[in-house]
Protein backbone atom coordinates (compact mmCIF):
# COMPACT_ATOMS: atom_id res chain seq x y z
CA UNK A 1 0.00 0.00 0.00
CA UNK A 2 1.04 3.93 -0.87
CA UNK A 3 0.30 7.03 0.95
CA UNK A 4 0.50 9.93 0.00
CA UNK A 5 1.88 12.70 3.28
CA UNK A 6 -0.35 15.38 3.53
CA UNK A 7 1.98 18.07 5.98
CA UNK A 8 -0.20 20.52 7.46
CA UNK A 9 0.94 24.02 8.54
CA UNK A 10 0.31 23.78 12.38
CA UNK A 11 1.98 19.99 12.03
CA UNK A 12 4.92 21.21 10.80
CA UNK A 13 5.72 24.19 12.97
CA UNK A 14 4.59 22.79 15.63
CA UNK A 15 4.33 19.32 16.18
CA UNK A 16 7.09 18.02 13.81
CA UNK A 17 7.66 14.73 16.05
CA UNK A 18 3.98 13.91 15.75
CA UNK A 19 4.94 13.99 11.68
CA UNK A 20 8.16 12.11 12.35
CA UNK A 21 5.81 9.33 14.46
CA UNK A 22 3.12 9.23 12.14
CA UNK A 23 5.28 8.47 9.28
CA UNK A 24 7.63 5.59 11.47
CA UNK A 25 4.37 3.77 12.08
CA UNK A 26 3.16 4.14 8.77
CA UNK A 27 6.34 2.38 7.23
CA UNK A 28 6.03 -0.60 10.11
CA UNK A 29 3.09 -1.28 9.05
CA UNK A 30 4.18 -1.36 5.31
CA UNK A 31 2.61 1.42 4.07
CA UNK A 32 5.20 3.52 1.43
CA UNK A 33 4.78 7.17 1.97
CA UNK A 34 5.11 9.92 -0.80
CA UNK A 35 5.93 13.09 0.42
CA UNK A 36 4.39 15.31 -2.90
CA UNK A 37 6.19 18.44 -3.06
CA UNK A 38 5.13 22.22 -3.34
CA UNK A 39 3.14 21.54 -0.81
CA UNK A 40 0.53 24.48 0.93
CA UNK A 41 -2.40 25.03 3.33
CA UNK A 42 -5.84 23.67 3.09
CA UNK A 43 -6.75 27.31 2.98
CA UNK A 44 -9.02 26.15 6.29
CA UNK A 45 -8.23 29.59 8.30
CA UNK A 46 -8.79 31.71 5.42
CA UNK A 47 -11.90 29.51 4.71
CA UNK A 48 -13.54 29.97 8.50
CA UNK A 49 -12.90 33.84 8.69
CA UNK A 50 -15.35 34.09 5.31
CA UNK A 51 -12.67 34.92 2.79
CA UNK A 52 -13.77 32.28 0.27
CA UNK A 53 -12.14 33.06 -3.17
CA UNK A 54 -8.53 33.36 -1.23
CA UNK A 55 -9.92 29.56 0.28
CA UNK A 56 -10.71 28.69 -3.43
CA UNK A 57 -7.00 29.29 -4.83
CA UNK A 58 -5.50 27.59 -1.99
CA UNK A 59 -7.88 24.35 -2.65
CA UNK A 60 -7.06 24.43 -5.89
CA UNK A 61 -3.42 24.24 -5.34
CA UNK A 62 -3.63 21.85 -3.03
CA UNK A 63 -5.92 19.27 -5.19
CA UNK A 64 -3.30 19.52 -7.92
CA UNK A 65 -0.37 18.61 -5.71
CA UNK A 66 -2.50 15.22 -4.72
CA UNK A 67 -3.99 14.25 -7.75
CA UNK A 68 -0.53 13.52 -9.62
CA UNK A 69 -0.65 10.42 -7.42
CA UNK A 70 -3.69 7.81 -7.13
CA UNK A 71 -2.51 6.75 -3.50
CA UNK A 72 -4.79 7.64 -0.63
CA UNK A 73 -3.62 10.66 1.28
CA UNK A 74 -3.21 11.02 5.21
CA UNK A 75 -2.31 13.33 7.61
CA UNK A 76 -1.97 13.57 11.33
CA UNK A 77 -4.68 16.75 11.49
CA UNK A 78 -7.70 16.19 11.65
CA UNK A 79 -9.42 19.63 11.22
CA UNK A 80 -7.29 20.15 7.76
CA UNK A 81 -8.49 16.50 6.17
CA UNK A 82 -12.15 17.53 7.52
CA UNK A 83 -11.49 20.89 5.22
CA UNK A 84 -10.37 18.91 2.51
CA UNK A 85 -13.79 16.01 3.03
CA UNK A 86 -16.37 18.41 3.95
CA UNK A 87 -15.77 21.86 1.97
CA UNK A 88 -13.86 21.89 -0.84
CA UNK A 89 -16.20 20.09 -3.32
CA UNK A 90 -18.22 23.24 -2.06
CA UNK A 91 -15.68 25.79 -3.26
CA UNK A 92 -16.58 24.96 -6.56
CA UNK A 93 -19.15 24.77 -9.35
CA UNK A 94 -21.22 21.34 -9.64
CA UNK A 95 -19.64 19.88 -12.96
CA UNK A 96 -16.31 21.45 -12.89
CA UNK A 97 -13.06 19.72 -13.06
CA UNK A 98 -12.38 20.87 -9.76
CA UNK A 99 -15.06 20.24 -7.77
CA UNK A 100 -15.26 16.42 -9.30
CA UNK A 101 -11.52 16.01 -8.35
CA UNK A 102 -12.43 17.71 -4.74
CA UNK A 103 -15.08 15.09 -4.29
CA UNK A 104 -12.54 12.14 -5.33
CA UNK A 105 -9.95 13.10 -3.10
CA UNK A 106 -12.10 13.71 -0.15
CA UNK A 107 -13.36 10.00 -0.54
CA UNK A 108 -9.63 8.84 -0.95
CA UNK A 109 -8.96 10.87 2.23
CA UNK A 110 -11.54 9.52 3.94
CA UNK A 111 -10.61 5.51 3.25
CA UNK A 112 -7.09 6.53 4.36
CA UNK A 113 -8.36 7.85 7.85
CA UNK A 114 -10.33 4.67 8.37
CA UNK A 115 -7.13 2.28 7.76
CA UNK A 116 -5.12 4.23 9.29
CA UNK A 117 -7.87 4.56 12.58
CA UNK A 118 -8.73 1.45 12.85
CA UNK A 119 -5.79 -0.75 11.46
CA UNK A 120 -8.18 -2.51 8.76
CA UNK A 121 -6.38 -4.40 6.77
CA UNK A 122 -3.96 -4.17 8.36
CA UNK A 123 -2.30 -6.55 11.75
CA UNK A 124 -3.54 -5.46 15.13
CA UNK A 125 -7.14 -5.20 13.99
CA UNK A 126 -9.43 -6.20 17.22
CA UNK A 127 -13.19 -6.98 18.27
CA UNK A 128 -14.39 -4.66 21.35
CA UNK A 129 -16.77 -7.65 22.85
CA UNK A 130 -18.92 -6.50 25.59
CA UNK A 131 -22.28 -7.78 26.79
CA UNK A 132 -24.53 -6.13 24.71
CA UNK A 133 -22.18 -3.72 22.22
CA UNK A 134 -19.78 -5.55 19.93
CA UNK A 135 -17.31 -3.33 17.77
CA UNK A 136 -15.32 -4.93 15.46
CA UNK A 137 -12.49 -2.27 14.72
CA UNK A 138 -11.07 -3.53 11.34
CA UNK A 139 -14.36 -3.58 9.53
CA UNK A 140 -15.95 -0.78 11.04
CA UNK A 141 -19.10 -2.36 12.17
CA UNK A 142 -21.00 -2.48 15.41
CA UNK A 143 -23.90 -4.43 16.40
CA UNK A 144 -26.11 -4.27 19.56
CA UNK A 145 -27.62 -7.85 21.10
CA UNK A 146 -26.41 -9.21 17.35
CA UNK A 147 -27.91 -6.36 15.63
CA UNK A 148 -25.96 -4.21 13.45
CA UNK A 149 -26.12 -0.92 14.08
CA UNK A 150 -25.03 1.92 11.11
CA UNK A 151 -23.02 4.67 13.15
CA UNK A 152 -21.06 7.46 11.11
CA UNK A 153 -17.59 7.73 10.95
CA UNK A 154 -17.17 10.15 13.74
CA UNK A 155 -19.47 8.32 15.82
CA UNK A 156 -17.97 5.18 15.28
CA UNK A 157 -14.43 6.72 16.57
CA UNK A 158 -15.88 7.99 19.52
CA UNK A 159 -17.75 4.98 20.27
CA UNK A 160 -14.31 3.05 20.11
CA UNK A 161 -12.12 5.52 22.12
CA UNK A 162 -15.25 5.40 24.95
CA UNK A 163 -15.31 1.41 24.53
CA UNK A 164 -11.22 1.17 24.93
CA UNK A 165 -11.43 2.96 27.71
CA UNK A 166 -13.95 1.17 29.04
CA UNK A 167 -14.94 2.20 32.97
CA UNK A 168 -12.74 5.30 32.66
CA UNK A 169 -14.02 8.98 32.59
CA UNK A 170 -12.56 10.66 29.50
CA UNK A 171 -12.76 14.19 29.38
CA UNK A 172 -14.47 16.17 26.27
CA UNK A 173 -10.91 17.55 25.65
CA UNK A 174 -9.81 14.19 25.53
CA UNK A 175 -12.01 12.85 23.35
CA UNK A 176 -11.51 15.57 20.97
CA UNK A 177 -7.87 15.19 20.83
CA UNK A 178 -8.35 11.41 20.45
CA UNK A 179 -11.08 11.33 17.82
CA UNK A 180 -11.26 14.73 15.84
CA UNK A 181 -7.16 15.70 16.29
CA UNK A 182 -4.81 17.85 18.14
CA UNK A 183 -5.77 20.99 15.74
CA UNK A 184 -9.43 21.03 16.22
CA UNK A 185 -10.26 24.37 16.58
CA UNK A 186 -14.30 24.07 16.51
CA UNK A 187 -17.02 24.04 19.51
CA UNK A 188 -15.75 21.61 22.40
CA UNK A 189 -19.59 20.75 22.82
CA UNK A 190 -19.29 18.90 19.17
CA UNK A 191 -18.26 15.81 21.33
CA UNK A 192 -22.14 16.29 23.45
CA UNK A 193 -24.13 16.12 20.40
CA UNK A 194 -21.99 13.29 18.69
CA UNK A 195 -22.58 11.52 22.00
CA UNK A 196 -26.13 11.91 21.82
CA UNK A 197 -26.88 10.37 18.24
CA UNK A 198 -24.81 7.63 19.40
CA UNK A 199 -27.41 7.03 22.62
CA UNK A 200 -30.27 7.58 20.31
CA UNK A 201 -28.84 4.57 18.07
CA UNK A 202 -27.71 2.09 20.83
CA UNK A 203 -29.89 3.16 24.02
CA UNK A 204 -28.79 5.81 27.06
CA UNK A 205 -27.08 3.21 29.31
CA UNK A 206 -23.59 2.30 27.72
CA UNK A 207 -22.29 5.92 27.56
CA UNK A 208 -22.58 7.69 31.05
CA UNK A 209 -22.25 11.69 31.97
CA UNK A 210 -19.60 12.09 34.64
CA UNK A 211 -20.99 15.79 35.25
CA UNK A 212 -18.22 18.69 35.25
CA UNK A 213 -15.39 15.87 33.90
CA UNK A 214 -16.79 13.93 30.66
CA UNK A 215 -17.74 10.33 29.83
CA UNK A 216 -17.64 6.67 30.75
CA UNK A 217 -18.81 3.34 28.69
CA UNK A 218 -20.39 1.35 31.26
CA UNK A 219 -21.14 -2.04 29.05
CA UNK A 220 -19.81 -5.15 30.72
CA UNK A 221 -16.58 -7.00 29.05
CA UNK A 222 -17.34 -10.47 27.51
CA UNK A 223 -15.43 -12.96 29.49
C-alpha cells in the first residue's frame, strides 16, 4: 500500500515529532509514503474567517499537488483532512473539473483515515466484545444484542475511544484530541451532540455523563 503525506501548517511548525511518528508507524506497518512536493495550506483559516475566493485558490493548489498520485492521502490533522472532506467540493461549481476532483480526493482521504484509525487491513485489527455492544475495529461495524447498528464515521471513533477505555471517565478535551485531532479548533460541545446520536442509536445506558469531567462506557466485558 502507498500514501501519499499530507503536511499541514500547524503539524509542521509545531508538532514536527507527531509527523516524524506518524510516518515511522506508517512504514512498520508497510505502508510507502510519498511526500508530494510544493506543498501548501488547506486554505481552512482563510476559509472559517469568510474569505472564500482566497480559500478557493489555496484548494485548488492543493488538489493539484495530490492528484498527480492515485494513493490515498493522510495526515496527522484532523481539522485540515475535515477541510479537505467536507468543503472543498463546495468551493466549486457542480460539474467542474475541480469540484469532481475535490469530491474524489475527499473519498480517498476519507478511506485513508479509516485504515489508518482502525488498522483494517492491516495486523492489530481487534473486536471490542462487551455484553450487549460488539465493535469490530477492522471492519468498522457495530452491532447491539447481534444487531448491526449503522453509526457514522465520527461516531464510530468515539464509540471506540469510549469502549477502549472502558470504565474510565474521558474528558471532552480528551475525546476531541483522540477522535477529531490535536488541531481542532471548533465548539468543544461537538463531542455532546456526537454523544447523543450515538445514545439515540444504541440506548442511554452504555455511555454515562460524569458531570463537570466527561464520559464513561459502562457495558460489561465479555469474558
Amino acid at each position: 500500500m502507498q500514501a501519499q503525506l499530507f503536511i499541514t501548517c500547524l503539524a509542521e511548525q509545531f508538532y514536527p515529532r507527531t509527523l516524524e511518528k506518524m510516518v515511522r508507524l506508517l512504514s512498520e506497518l508497510g505502508v510507502a509514503v510519498q511526500f508530494p512536493s510544493a506543498q501548501t495550506c488547506c486554505g481552512q483559516p482563510l476559509f472559517n474567517s469568510g474569505y472564500q475566493s482566497e480559500a478557493r485558490e489555496l484548494a485548488r493548489k492543493w488538489l493539484g499537488t495530490f492528484s498527480e498520485s492515485p494513493a490515498p492521502v493522510v495526515s496527522p490533522s484532523g481539522s485540515c483532512v475535515d477541510m479537505v472532506r467536507h468543503h472543498y467540493a463546495g468551493l466549486f461549481p457542480p460539474g467542474s473539473t475541480e469540484h469532481d476532483m475535490a469530491r474524489e480526493l475527499a473519498a480517498r482521504v476519507k478511506a485513508a483515515l479509516r485504515r489508518l484509525r482502525t488498522g483494517a487491513g492491516l495486523p492489530g485489527a481487534e473486536v471490542l466484545a462487551f455484553r450487549h455492544i460488539r465493535i469490530d475495529t477492522g471492519s468498522r461495524q457495530v452491532w447491539l444484542n447481534d444487531k448491526p447498528v449503522e453509526l457514522t464515521t465520527i461516531e464510530f471513533d468515539l464509540l471506540t475511544t469510549l469502549a477502549e477505555h472502558r470504565g474510565r471517565v474521558l474528558s471532552r478535551e480528551q475525546l476531541l484530541e483522540k477522535v477529531w485531532g490535536f488541531d481542532y479548533y471548533g465548539e468543544i460541545r461537538v463531542v455532546d451532540v456526537h454523544v447523543g446520536h450515538i445514545r439515540q442509536k444504541l440506548g442511554e445506558e452504555f455511555i454515562t455523563t460524569v458531570r463537570g469531567v466527561g464520559y464513561r462506557f459502562d457495558d460489561e466485558v465479555v469474558s
